[in-house]
PDB file of N, CA and C in Angstrom:
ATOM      1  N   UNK A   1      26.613  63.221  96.842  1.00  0.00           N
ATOM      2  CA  UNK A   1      27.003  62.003  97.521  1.00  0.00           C
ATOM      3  C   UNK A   1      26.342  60.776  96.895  1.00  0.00           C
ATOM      4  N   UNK A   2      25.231  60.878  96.919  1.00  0.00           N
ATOM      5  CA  UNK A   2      24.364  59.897  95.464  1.00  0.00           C
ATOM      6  C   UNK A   2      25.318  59.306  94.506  1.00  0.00           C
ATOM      7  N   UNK A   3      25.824  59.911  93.772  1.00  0.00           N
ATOM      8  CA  UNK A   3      26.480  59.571  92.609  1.00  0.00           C
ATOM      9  C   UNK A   3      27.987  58.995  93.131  1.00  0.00           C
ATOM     10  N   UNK A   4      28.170  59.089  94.085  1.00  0.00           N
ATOM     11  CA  UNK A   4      29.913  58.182  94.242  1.00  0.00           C
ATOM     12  C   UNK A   4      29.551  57.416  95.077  1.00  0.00           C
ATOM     13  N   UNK A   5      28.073  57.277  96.201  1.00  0.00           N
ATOM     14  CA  UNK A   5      28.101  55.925  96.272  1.00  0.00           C
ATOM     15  C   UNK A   5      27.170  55.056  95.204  1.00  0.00           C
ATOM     16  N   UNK A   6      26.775  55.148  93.952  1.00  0.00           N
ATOM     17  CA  UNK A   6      26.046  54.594  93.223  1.00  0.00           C
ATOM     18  C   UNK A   6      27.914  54.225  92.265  1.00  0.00           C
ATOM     19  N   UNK A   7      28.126  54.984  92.262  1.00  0.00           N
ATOM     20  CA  UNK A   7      29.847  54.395  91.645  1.00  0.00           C
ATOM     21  C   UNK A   7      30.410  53.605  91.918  1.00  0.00           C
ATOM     22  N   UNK A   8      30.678  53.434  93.503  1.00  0.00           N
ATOM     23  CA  UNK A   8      31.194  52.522  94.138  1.00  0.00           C
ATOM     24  C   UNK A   8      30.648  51.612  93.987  1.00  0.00           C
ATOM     25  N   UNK A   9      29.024  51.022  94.323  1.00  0.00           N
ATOM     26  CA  UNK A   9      28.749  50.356  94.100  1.00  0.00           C
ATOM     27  C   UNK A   9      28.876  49.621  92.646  1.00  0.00           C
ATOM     28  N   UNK A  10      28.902  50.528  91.694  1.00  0.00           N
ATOM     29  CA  UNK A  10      28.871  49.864  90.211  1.00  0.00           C
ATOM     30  C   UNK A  10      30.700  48.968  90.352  1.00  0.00           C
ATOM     31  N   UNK A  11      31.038  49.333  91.039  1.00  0.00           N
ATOM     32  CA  UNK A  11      32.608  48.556  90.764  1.00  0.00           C
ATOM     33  C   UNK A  11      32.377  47.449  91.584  1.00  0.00           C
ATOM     34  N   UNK A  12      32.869  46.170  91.072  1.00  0.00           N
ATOM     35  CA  UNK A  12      32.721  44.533  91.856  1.00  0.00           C
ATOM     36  C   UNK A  12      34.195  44.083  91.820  1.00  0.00           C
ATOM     37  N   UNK A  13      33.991  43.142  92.697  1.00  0.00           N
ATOM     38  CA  UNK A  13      35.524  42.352  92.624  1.00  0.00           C
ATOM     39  C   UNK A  13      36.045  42.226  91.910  1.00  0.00           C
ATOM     40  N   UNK A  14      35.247  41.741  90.357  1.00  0.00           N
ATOM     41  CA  UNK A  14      35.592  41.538  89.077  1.00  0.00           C
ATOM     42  C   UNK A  14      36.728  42.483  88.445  1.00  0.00           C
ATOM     43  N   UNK A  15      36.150  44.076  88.714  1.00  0.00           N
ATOM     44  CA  UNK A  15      37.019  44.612  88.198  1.00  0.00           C
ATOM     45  C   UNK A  15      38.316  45.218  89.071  1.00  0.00           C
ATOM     46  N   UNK A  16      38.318  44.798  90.509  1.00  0.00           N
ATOM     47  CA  UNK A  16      39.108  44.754  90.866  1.00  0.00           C
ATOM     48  C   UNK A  16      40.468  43.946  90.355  1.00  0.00           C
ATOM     49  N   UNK A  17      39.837  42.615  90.480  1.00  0.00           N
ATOM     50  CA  UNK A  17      41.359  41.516  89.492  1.00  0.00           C
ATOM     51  C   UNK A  17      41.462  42.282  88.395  1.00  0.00           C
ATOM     52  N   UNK A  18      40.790  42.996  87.446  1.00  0.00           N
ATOM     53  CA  UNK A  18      41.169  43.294  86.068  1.00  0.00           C
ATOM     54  C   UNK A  18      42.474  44.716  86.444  1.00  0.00           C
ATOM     55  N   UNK A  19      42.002  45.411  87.391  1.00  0.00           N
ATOM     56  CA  UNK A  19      42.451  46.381  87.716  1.00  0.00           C
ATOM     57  C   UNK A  19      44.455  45.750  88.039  1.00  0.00           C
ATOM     58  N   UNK A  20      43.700  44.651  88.815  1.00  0.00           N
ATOM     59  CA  UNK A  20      45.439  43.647  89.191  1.00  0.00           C
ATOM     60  C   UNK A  20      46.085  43.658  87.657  1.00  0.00           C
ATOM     61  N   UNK A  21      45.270  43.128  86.954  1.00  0.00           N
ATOM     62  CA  UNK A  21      45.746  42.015  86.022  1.00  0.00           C
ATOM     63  C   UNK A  21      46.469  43.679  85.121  1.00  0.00           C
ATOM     64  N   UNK A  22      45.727  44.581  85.047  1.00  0.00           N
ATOM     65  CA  UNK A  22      46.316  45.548  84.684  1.00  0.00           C
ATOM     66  C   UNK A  22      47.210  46.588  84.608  1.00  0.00           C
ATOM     67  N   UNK A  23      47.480  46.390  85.787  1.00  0.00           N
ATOM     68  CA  UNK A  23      48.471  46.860  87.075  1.00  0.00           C
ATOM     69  C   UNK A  23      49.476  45.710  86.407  1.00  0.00           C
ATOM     70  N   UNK A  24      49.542  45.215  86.321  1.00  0.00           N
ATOM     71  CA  UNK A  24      50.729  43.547  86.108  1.00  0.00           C
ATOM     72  C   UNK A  24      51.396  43.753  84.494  1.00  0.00           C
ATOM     73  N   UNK A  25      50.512  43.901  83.693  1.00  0.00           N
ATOM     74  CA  UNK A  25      51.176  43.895  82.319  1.00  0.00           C
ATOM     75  C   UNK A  25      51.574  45.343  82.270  1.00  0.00           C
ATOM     76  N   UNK A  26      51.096  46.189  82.529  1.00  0.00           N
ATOM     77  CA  UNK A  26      51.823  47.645  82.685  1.00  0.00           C
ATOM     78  C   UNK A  26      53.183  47.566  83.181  1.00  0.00           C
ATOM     79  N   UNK A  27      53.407  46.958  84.001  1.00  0.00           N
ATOM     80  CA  UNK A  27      54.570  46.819  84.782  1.00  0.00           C
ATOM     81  C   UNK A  27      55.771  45.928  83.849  1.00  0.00           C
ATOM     82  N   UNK A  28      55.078  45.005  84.012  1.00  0.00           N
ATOM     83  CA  UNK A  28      55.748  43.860  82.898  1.00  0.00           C
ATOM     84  C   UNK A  28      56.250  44.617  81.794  1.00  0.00           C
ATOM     85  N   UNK A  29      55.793  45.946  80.916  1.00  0.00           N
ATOM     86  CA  UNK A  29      56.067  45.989  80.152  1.00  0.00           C
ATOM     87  C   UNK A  29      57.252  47.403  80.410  1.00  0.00           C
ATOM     88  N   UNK A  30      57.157  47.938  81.914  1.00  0.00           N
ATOM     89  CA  UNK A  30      58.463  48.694  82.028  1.00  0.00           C
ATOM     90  C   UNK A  30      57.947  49.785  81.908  1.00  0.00           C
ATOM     91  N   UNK A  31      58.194  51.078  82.568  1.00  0.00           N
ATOM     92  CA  UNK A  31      58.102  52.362  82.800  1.00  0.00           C
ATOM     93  C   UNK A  31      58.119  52.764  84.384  1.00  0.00           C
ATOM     94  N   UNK A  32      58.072  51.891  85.024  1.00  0.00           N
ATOM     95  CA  UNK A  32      57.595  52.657  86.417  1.00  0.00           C
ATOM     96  C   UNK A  32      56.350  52.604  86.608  1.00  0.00           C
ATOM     97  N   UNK A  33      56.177  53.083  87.937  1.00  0.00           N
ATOM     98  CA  UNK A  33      54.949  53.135  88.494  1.00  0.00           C
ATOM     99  C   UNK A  33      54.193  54.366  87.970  1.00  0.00           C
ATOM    100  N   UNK A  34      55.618  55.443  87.564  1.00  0.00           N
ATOM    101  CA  UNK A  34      54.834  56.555  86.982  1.00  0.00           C
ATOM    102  C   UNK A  34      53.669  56.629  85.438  1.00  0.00           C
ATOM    103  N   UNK A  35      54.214  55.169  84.891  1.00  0.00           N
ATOM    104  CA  UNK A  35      53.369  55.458  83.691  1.00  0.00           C
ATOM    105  C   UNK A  35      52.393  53.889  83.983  1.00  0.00           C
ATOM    106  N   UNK A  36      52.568  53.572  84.958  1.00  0.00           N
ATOM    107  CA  UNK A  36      51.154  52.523  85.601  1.00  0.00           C
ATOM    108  C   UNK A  36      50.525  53.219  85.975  1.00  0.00           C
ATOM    109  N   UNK A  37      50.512  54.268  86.814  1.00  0.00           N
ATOM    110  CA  UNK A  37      49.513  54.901  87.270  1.00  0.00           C
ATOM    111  C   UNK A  37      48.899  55.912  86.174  1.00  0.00           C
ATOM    112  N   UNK A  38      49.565  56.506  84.996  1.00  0.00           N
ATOM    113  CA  UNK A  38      48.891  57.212  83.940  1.00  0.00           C
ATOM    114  C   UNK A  38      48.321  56.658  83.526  1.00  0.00           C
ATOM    115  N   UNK A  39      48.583  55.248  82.942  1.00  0.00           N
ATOM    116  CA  UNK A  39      47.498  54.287  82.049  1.00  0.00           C
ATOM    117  C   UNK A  39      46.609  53.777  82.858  1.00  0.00           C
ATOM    118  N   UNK A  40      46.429  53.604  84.369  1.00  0.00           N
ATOM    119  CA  UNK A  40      45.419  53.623  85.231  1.00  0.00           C
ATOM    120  C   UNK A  40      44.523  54.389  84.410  1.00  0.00           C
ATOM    121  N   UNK A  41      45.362  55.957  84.933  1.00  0.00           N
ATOM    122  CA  UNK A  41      43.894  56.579  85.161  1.00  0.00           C
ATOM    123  C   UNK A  41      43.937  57.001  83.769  1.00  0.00           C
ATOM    124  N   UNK A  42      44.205  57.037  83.037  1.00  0.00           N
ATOM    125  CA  UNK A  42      43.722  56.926  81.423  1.00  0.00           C
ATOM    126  C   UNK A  42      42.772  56.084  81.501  1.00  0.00           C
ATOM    127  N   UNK A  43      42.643  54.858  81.547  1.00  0.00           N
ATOM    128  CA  UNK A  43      41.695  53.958  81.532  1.00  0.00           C
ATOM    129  C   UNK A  43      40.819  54.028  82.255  1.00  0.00           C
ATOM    130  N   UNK A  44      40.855  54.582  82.938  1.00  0.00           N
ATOM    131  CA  UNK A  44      39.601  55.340  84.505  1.00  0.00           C
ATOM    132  C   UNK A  44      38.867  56.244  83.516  1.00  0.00           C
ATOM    133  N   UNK A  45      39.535  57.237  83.150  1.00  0.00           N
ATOM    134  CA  UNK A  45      38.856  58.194  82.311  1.00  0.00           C
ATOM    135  C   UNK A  45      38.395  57.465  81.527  1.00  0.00           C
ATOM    136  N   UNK A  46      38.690  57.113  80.185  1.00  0.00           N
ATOM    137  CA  UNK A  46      38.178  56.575  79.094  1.00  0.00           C
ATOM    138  C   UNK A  46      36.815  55.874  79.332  1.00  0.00           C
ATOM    139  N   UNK A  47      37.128  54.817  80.353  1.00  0.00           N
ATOM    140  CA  UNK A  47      35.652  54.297  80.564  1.00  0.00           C
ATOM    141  C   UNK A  47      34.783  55.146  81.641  1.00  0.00           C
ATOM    142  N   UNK A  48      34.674  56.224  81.998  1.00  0.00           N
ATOM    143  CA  UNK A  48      34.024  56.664  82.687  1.00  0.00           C
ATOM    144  C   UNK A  48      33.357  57.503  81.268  1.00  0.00           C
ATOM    145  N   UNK A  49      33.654  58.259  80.524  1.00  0.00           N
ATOM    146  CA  UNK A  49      33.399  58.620  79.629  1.00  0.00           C
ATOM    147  C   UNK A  49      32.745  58.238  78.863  1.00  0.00           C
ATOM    148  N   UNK A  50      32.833  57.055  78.692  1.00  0.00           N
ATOM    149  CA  UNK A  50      32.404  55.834  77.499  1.00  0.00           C
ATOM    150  C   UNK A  50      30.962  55.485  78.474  1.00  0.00           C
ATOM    151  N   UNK A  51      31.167  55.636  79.460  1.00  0.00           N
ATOM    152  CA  UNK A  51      29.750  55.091  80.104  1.00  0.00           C
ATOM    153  C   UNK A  51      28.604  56.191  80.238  1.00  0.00           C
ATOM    154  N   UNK A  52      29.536  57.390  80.263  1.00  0.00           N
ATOM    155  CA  UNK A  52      28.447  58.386  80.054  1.00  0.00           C
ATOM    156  C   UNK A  52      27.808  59.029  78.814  1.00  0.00           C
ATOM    157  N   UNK A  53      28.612  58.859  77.820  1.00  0.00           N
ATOM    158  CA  UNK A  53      28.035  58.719  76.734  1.00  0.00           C
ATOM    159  C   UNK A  53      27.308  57.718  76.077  1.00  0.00           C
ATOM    160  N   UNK A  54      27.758  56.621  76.621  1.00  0.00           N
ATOM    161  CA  UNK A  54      26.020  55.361  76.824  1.00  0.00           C
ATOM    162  C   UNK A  54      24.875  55.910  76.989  1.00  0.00           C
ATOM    163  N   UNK A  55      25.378  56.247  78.761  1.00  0.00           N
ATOM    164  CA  UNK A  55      24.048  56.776  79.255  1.00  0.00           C
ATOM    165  C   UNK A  55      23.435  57.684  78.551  1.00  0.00           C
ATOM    166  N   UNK A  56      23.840  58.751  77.783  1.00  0.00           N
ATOM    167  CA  UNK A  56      22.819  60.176  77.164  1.00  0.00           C
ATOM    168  C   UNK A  56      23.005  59.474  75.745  1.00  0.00           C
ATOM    169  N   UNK A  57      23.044  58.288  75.538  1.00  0.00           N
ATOM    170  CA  UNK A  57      22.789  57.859  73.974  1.00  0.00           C
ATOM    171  C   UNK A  57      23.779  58.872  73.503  1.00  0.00           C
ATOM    172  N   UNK A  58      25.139  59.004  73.175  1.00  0.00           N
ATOM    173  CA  UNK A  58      26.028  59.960  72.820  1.00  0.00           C
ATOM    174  C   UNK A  58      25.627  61.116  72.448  1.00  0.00           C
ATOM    175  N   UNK A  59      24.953  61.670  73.653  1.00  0.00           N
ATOM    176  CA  UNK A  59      24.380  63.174  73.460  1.00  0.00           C
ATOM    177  C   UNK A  59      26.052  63.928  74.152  1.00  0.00           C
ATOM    178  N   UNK A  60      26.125  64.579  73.407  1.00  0.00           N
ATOM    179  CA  UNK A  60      28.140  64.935  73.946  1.00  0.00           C
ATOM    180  C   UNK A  60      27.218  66.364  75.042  1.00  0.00           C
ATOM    181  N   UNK A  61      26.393  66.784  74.314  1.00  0.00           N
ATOM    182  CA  UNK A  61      26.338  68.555  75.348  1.00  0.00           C
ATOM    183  C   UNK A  61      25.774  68.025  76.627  1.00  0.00           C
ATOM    184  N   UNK A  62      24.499  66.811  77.035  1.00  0.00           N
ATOM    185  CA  UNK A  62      24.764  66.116  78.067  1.00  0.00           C
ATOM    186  C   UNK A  62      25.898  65.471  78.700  1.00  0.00           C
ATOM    187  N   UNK A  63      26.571  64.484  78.008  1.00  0.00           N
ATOM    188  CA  UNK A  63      27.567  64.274  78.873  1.00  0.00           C
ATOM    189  C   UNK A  63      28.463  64.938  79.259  1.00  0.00           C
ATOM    190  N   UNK A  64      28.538  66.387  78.445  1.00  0.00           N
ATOM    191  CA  UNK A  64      29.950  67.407  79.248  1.00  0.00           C
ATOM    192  C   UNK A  64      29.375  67.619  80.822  1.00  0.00           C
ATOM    193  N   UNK A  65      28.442  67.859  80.551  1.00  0.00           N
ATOM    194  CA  UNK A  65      27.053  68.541  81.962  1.00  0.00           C
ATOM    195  C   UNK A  65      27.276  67.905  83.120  1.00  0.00           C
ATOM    196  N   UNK A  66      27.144  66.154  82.603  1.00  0.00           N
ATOM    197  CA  UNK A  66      26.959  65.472  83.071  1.00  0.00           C
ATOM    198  C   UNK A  66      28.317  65.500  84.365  1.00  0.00           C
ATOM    199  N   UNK A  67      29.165  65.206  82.785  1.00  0.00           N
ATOM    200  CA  UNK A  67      30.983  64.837  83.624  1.00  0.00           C
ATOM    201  C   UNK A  67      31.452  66.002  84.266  1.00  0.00           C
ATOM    202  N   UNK A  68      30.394  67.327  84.052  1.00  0.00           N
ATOM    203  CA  UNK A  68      31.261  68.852  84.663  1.00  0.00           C
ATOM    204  C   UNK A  68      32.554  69.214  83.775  1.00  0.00           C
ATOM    205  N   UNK A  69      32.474  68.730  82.822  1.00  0.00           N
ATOM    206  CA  UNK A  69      33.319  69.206  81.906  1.00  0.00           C
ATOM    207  C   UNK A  69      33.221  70.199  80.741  1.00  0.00           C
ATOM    208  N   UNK A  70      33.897  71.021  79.664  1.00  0.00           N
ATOM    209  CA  UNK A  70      33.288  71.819  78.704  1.00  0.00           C
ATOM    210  C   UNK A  70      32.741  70.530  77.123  1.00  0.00           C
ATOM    211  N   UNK A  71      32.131  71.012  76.742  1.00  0.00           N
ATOM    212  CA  UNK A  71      32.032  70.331  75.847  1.00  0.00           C
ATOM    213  C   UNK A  71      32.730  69.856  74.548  1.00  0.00           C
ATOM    214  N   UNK A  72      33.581  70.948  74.516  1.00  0.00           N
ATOM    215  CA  UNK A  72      35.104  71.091  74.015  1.00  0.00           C
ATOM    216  C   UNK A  72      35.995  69.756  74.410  1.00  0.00           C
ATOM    217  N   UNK A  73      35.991  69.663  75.887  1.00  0.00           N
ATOM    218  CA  UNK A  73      36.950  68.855  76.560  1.00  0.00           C
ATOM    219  C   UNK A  73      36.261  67.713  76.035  1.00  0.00           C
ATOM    220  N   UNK A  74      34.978  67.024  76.653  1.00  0.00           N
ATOM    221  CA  UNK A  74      34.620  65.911  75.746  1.00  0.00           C
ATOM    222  C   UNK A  74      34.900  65.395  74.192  1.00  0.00           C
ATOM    223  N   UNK A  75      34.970  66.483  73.670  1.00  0.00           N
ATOM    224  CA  UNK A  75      35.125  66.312  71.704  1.00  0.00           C
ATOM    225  C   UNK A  75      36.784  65.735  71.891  1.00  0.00           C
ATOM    226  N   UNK A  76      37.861  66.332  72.879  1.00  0.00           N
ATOM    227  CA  UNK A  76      38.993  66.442  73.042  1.00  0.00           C
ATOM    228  C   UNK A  76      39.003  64.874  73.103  1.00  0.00           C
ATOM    229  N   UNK A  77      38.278  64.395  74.488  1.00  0.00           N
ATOM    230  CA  UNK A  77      38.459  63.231  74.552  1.00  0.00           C
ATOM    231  C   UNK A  77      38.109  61.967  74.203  1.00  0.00           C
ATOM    232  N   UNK A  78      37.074  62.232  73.579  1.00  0.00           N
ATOM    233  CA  UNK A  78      36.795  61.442  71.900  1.00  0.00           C
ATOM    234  C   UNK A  78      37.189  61.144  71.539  1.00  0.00           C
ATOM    235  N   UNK A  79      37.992  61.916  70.982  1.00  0.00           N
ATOM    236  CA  UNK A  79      39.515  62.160  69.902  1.00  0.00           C
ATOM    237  C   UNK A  79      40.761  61.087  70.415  1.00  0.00           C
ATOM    238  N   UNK A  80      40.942  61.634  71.597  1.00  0.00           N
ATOM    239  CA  UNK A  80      42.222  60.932  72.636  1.00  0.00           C
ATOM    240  C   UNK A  80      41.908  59.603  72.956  1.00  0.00           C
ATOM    241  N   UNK A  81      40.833  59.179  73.147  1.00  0.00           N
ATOM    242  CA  UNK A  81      40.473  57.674  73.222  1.00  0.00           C
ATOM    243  C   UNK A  81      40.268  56.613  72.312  1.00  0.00           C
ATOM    244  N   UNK A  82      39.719  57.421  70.930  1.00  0.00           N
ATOM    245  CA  UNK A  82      39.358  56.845  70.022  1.00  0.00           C
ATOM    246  C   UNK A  82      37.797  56.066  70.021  1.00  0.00           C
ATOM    247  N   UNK A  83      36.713  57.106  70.498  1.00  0.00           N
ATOM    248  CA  UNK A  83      35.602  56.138  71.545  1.00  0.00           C
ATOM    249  C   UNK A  83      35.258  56.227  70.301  1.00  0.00           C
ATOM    250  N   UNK A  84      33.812  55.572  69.622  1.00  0.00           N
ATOM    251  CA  UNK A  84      33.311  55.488  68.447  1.00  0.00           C
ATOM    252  C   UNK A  84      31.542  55.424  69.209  1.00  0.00           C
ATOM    253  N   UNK A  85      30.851  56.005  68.476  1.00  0.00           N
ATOM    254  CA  UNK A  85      29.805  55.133  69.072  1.00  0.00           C
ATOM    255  C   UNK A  85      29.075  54.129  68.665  1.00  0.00           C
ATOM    256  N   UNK A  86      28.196  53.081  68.893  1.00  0.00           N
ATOM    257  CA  UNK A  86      27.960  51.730  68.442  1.00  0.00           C
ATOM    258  C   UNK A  86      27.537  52.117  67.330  1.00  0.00           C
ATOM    259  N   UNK A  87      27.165  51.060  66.500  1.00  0.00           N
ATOM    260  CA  UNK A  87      26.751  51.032  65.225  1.00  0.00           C
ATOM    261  C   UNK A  87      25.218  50.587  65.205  1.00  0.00           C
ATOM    262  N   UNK A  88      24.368  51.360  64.639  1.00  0.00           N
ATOM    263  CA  UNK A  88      22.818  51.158  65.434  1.00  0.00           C
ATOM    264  C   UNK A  88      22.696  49.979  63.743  1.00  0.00           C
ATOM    265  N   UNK A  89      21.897  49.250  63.932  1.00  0.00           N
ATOM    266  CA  UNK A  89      21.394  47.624  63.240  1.00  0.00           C
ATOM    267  C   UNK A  89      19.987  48.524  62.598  1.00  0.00           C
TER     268      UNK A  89
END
């Protein structure tokens, strides 16, 4: 329970409008609600992902752990997102 209300909290109004604004050009650009709501939650995923591989400094065998996923599935979605990780200076 910890962890989805520490989630909730991480989401602000802010990304609520983005969530609008995203919801809007999806639409605008035609498919239905059926492929607004895929690129939703595509984009749900992606950055949930992307944040957990922040968090473990892109340690992937942590973040499978982390997300309850195989570690397989993470490499998968790597791949599918195109995440990169930063470029250390």
């Amino acid at each position: 329970m910890e962890d989805e209300q520490s989630l909730i909290e991480e989401f602000s109004p802010c990304d609520k409008i983005v969530t609008g604004m995203a919801a809007q050009n999806a639409m605008s650009g035609g498919g239905g609600l059926k492929r607004l709501v895929r690129n939703l939650r595509d984009d749900a995923e992606a950055d949930a992902i992307a944040r957990t591989l922040e968090k473990t400094r892109w340690n992937r065998k942590a973040a499978a752990s982390e997300l309850q996923i195989s570690y397989k599935a993470v490499l998968y979605k790597i791949k599918q997102y195109n995440l990169v990780p930063p470029k250390t200076v």
